[in-house]
PDB file of N, CA and C in Angstrom:
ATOM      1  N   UNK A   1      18.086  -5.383   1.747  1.00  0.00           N
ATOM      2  CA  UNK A   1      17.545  -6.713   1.518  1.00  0.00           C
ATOM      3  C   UNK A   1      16.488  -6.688   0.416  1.00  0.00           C
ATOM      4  N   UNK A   2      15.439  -5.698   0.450  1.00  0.00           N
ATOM      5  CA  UNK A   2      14.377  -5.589  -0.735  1.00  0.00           C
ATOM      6  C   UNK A   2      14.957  -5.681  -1.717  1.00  0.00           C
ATOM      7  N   UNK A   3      16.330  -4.751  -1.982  1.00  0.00           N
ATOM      8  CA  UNK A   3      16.682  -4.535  -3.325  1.00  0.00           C
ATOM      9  C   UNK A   3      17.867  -5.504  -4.263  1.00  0.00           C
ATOM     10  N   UNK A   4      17.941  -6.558  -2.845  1.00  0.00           N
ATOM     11  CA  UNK A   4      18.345  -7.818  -3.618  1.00  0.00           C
ATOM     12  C   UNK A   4      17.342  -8.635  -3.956  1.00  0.00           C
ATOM     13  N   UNK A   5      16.347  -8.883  -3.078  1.00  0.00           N
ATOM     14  CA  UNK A   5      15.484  -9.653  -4.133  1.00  0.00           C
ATOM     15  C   UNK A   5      14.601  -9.299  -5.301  1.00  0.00           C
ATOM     16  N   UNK A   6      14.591  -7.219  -5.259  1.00  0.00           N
ATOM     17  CA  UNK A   6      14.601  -7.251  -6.617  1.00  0.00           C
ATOM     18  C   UNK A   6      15.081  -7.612  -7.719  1.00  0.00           C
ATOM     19  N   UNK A   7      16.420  -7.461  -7.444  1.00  0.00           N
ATOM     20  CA  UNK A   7      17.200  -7.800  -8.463  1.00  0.00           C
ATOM     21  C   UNK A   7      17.605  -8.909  -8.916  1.00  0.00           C
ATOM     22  N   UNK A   8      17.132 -10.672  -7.381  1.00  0.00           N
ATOM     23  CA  UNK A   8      17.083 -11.961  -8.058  1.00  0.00           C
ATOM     24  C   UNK A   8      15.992 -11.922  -8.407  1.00  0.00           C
ATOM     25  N   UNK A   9      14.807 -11.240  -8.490  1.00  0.00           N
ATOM     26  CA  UNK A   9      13.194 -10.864  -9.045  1.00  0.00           C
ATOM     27  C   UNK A   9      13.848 -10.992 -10.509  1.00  0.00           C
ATOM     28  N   UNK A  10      14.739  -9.723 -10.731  1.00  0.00           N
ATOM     29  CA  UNK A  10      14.580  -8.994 -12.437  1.00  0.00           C
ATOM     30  C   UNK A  10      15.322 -10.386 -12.783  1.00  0.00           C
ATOM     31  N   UNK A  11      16.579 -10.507 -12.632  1.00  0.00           N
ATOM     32  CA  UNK A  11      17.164 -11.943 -13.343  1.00  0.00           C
ATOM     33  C   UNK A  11      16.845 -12.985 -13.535  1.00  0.00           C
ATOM     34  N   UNK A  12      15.453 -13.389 -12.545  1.00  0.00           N
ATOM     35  CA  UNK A  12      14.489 -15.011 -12.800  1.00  0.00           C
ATOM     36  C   UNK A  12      13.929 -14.447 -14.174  1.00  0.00           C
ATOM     37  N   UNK A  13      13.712 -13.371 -13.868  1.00  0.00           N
ATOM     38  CA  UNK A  13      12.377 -12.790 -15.551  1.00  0.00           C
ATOM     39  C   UNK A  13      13.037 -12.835 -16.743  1.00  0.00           C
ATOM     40  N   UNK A  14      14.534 -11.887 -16.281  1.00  0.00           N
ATOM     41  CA  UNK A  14      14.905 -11.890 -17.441  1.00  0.00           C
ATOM     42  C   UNK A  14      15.370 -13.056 -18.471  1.00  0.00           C
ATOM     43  N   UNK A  15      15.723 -14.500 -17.432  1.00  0.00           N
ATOM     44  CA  UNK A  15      15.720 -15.641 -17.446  1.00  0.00           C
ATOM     45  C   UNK A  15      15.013 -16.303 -18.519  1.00  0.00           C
ATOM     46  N   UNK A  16      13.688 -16.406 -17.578  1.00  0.00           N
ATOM     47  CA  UNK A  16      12.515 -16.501 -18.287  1.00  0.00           C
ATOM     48  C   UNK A  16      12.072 -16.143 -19.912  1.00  0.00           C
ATOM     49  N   UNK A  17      12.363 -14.717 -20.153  1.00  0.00           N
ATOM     50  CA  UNK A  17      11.913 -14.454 -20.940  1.00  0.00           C
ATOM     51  C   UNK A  17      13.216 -14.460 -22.124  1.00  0.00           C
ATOM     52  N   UNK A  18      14.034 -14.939 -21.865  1.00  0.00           N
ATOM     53  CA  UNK A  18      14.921 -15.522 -22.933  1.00  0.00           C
ATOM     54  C   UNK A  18      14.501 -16.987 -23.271  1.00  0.00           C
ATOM     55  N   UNK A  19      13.950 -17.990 -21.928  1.00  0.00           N
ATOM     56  CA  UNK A  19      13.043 -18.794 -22.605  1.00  0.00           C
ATOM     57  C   UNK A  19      11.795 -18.970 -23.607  1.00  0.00           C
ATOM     58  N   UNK A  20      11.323 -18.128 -23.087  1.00  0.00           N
ATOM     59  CA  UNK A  20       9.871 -17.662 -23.704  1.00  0.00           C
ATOM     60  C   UNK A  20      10.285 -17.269 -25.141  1.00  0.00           C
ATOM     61  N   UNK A  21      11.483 -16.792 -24.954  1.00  0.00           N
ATOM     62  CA  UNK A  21      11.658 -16.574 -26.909  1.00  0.00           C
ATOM     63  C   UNK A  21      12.213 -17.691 -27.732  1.00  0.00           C
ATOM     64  N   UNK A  22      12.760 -18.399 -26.660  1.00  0.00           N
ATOM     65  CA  UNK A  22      13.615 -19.601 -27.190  1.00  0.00           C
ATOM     66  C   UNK A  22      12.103 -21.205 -27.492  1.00  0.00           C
ATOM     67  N   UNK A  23      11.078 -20.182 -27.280  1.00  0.00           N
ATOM     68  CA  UNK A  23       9.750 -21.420 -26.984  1.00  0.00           C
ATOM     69  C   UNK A  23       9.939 -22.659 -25.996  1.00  0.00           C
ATOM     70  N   UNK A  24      10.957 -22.451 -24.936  1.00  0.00           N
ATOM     71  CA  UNK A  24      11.408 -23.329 -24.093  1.00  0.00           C
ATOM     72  C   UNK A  24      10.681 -23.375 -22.639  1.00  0.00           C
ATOM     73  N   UNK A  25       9.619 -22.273 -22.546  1.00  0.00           N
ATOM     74  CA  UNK A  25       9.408 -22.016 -21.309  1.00  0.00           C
ATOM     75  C   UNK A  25       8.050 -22.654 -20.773  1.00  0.00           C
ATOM     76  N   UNK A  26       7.583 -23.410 -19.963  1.00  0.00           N
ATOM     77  CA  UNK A  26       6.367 -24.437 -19.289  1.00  0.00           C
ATOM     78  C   UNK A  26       5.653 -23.426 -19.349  1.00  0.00           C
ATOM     79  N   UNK A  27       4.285 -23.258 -19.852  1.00  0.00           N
ATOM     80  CA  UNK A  27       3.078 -22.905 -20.218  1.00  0.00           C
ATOM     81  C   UNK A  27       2.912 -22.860 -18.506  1.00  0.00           C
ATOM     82  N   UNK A  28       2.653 -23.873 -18.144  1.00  0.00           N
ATOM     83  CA  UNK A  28       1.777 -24.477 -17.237  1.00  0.00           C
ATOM     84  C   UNK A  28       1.883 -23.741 -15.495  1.00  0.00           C
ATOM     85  N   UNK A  29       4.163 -23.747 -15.529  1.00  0.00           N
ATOM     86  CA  UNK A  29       4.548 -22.632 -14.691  1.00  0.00           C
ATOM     87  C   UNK A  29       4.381 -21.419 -15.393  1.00  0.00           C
ATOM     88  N   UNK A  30       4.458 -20.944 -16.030  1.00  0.00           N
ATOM     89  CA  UNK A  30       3.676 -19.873 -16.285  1.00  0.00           C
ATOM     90  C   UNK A  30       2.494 -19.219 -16.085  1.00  0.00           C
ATOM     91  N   UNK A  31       1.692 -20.105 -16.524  1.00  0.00           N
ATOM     92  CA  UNK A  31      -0.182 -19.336 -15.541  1.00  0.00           C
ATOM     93  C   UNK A  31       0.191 -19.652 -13.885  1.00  0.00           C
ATOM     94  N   UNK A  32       0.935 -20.039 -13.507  1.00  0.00           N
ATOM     95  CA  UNK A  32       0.765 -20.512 -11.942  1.00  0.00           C
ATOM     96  C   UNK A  32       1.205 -19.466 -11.454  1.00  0.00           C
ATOM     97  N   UNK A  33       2.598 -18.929 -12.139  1.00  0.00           N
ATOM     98  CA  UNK A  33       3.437 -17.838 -11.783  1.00  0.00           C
ATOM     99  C   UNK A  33       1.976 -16.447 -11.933  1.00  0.00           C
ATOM    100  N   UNK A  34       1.896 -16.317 -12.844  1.00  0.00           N
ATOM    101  CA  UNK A  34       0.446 -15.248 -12.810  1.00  0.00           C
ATOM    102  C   UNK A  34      -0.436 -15.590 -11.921  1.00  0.00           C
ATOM    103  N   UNK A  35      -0.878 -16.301 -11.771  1.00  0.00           N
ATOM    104  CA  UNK A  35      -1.669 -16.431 -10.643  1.00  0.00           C
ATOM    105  C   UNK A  35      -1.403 -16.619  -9.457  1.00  0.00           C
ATOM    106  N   UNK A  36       0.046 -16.232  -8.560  1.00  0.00           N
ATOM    107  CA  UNK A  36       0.240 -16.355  -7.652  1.00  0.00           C
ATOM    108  C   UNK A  36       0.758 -14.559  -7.239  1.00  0.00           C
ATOM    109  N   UNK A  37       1.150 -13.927  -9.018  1.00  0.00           N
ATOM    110  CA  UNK A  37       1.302 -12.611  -8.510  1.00  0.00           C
ATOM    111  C   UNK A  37      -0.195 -11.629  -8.441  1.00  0.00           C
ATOM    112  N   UNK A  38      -0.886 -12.391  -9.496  1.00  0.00           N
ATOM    113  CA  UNK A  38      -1.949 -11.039  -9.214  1.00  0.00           C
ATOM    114  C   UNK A  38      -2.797 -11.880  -7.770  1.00  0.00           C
ATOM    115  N   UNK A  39      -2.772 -12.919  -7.711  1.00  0.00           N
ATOM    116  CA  UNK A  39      -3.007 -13.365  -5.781  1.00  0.00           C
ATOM    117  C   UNK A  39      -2.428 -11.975  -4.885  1.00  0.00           C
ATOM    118  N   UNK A  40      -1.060 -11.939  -4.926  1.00  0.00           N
ATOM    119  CA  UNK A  40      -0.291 -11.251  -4.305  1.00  0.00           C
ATOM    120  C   UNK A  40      -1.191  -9.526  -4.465  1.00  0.00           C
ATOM    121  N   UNK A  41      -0.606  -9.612  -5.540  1.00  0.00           N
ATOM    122  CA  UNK A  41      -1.656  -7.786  -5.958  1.00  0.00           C
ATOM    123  C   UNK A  41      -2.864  -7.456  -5.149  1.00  0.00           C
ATOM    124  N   UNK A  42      -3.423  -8.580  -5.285  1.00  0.00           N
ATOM    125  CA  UNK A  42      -4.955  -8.717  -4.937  1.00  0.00           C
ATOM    126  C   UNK A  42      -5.267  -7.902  -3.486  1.00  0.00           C
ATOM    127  N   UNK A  43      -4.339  -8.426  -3.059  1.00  0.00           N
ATOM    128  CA  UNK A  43      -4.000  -8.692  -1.164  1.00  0.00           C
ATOM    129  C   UNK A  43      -3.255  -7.609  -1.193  1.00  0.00           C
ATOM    130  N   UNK A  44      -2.508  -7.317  -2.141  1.00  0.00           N
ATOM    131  CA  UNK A  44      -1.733  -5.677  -1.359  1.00  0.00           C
ATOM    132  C   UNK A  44      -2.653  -4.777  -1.449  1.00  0.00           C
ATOM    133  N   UNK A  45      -3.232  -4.830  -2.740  1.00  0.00           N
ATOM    134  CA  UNK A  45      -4.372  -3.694  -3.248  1.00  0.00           C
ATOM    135  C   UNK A  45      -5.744  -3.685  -1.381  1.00  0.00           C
ATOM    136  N   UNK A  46      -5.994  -4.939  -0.927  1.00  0.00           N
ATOM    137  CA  UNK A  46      -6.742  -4.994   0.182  1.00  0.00           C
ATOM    138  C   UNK A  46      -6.468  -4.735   1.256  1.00  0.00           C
ATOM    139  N   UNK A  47      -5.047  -4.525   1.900  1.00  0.00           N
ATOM    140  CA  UNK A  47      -4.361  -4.402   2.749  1.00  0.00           C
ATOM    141  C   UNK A  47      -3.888  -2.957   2.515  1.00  0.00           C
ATOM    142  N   UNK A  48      -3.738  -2.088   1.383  1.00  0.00           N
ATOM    143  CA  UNK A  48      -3.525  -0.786   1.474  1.00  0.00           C
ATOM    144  C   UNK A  48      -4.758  -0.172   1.279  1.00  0.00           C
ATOM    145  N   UNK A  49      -5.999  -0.590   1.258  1.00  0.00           N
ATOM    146  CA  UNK A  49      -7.302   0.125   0.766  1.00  0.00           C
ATOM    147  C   UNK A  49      -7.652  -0.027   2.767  1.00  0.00           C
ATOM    148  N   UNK A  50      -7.431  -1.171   3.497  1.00  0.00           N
ATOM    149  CA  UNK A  50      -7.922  -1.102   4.511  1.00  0.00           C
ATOM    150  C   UNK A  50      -6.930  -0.254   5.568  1.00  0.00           C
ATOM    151  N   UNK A  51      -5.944  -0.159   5.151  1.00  0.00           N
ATOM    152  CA  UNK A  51      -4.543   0.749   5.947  1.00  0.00           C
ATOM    153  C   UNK A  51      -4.918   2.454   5.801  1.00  0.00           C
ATOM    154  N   UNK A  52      -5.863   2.584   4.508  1.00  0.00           N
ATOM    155  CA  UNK A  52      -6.245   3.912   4.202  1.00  0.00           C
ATOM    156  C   UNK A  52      -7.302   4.341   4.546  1.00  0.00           C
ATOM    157  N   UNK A  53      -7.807   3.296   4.781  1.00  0.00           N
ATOM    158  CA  UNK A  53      -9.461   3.765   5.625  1.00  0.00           C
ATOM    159  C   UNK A  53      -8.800   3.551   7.033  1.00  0.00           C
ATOM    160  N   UNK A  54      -7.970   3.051   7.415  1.00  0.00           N
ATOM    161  CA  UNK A  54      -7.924   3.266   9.546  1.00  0.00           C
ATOM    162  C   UNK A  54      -6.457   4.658   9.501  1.00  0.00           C
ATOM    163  N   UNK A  55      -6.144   4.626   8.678  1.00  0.00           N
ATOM    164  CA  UNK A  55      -5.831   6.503   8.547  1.00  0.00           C
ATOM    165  C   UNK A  55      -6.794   7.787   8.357  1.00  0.00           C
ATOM    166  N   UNK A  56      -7.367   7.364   7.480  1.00  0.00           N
ATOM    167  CA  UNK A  56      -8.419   8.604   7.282  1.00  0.00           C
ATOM    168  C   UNK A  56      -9.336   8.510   8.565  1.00  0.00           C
ATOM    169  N   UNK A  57      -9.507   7.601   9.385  1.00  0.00           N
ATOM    170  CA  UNK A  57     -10.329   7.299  10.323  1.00  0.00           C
ATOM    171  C   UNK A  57      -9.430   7.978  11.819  1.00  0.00           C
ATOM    172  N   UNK A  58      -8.439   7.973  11.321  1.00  0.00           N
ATOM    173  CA  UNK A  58      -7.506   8.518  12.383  1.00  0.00           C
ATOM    174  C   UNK A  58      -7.547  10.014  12.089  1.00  0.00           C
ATOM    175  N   UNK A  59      -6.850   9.992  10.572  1.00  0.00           N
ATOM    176  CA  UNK A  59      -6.997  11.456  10.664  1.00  0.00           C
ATOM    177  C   UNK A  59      -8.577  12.463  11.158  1.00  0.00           C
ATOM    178  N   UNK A  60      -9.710  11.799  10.469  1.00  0.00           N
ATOM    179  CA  UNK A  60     -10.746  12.418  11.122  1.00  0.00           C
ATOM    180  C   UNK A  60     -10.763  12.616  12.736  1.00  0.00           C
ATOM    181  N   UNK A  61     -10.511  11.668  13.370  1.00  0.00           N
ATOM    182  CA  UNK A  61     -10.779  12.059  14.925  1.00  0.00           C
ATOM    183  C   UNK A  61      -9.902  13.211  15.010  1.00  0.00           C
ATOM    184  N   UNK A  62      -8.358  13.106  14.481  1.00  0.00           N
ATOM    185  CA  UNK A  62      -7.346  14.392  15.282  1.00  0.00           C
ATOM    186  C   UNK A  62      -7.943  15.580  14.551  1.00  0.00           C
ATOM    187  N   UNK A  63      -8.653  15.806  13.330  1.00  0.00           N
ATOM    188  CA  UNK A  63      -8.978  16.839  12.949  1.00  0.00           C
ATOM    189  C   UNK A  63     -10.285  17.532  14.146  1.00  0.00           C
ATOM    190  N   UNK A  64     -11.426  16.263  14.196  1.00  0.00           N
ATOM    191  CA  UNK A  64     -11.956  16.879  15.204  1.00  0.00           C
ATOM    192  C   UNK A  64     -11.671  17.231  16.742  1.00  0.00           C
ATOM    193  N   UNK A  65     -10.169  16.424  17.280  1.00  0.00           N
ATOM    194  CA  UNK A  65      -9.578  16.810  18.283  1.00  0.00           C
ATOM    195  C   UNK A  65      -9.306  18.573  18.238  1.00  0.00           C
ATOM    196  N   UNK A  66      -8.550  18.752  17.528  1.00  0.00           N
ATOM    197  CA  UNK A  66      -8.257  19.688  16.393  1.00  0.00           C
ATOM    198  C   UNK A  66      -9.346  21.054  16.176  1.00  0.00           C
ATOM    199  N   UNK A  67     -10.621  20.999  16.088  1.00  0.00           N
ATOM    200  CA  UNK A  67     -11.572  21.476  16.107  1.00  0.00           C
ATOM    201  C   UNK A  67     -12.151  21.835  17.880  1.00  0.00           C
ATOM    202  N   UNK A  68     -12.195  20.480  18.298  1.00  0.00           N
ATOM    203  CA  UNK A  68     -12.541  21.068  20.115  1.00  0.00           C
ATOM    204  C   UNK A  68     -11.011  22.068  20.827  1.00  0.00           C
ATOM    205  N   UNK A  69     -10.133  21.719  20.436  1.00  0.00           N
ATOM    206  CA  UNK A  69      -8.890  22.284  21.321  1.00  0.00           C
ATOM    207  C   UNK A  69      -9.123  23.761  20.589  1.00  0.00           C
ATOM    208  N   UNK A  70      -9.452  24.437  19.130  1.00  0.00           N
ATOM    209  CA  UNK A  70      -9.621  25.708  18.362  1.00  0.00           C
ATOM    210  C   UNK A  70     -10.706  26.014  19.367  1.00  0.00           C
ATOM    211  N   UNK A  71     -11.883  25.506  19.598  1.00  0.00           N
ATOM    212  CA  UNK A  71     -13.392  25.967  20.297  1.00  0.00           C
ATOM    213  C   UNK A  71     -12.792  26.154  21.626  1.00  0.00           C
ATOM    214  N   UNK A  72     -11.726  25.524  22.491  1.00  0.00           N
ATOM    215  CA  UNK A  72     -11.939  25.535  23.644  1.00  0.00           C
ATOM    216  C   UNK A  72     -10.877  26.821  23.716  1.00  0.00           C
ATOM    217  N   UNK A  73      -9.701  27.438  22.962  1.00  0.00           N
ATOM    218  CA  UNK A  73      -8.875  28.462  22.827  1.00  0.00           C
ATOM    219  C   UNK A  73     -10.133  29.505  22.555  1.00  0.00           C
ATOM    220  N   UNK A  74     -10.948  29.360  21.638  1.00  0.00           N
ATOM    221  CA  UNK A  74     -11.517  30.879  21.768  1.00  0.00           C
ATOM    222  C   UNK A  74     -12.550  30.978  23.044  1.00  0.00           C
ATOM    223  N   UNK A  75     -13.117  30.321  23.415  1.00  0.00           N
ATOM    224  CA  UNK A  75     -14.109  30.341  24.596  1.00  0.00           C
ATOM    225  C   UNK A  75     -13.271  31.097  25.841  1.00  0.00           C
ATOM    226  N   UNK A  76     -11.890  30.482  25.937  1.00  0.00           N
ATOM    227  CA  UNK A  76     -11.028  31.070  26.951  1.00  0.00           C
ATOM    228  C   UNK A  76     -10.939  32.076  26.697  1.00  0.00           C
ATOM    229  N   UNK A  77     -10.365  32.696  25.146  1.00  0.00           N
ATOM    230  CA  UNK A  77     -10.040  34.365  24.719  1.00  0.00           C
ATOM    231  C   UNK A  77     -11.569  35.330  24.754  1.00  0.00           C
ATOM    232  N   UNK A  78     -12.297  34.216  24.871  1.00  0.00           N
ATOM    233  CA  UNK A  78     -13.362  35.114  24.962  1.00  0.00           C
ATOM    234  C   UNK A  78     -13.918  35.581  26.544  1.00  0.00           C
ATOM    235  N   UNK A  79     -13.508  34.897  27.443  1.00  0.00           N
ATOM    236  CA  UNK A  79     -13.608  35.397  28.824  1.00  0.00           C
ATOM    237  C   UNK A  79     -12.646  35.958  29.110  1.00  0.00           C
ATOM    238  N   UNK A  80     -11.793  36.129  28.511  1.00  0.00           N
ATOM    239  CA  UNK A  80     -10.733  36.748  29.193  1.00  0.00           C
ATOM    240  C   UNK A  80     -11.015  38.546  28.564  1.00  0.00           C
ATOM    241  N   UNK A  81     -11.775  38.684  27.721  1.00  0.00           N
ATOM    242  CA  UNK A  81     -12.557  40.245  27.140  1.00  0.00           C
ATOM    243  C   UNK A  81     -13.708  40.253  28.140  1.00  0.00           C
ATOM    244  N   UNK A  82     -14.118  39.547  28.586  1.00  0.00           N
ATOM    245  CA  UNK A  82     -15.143  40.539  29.828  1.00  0.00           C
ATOM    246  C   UNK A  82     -14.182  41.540  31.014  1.00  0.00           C
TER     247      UNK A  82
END
């Protein structure tokens, strides 16, 4: 499904930009169209910056999970040498 609406994506543009050479193409949809993708950008760029901080936030706890389960293996290997 993504990679059909890439591809009615590429053919509106390519569309487009046979207008744009033909000087046929609305100015006006044009800035709207920009400003509705870098809108879009905006919001992915915020939504993967906050998806990467509650990973790294994840990964930190299992690392320190990670760290107590290493401490609690040697404490055991270490009673088990008395």
């Amino acid at each position: 499904m993504v990679e059909f609406f890439k591809k009615m994506t590429e053919w509106i543009l390519e569309r487009e930009a046979e207008l744009a050479r033909k000087c046929a193409l609305d100015p006006e949809a044009l800035e709207k169209q920009i400003a509705k993708v870098q809108e879009k950008k905006e919001q992915l760029e915020r939504e993967c910056r906050e998806n990467q901080e509650e990973l790294e936030h994840i990964l930190t706890r299992l690392k320190w999970m990670q760290a107590e389960e290493l401490k609690c293996r040697q404490e055991s290997n270490e009673g088990k040498g008395d």
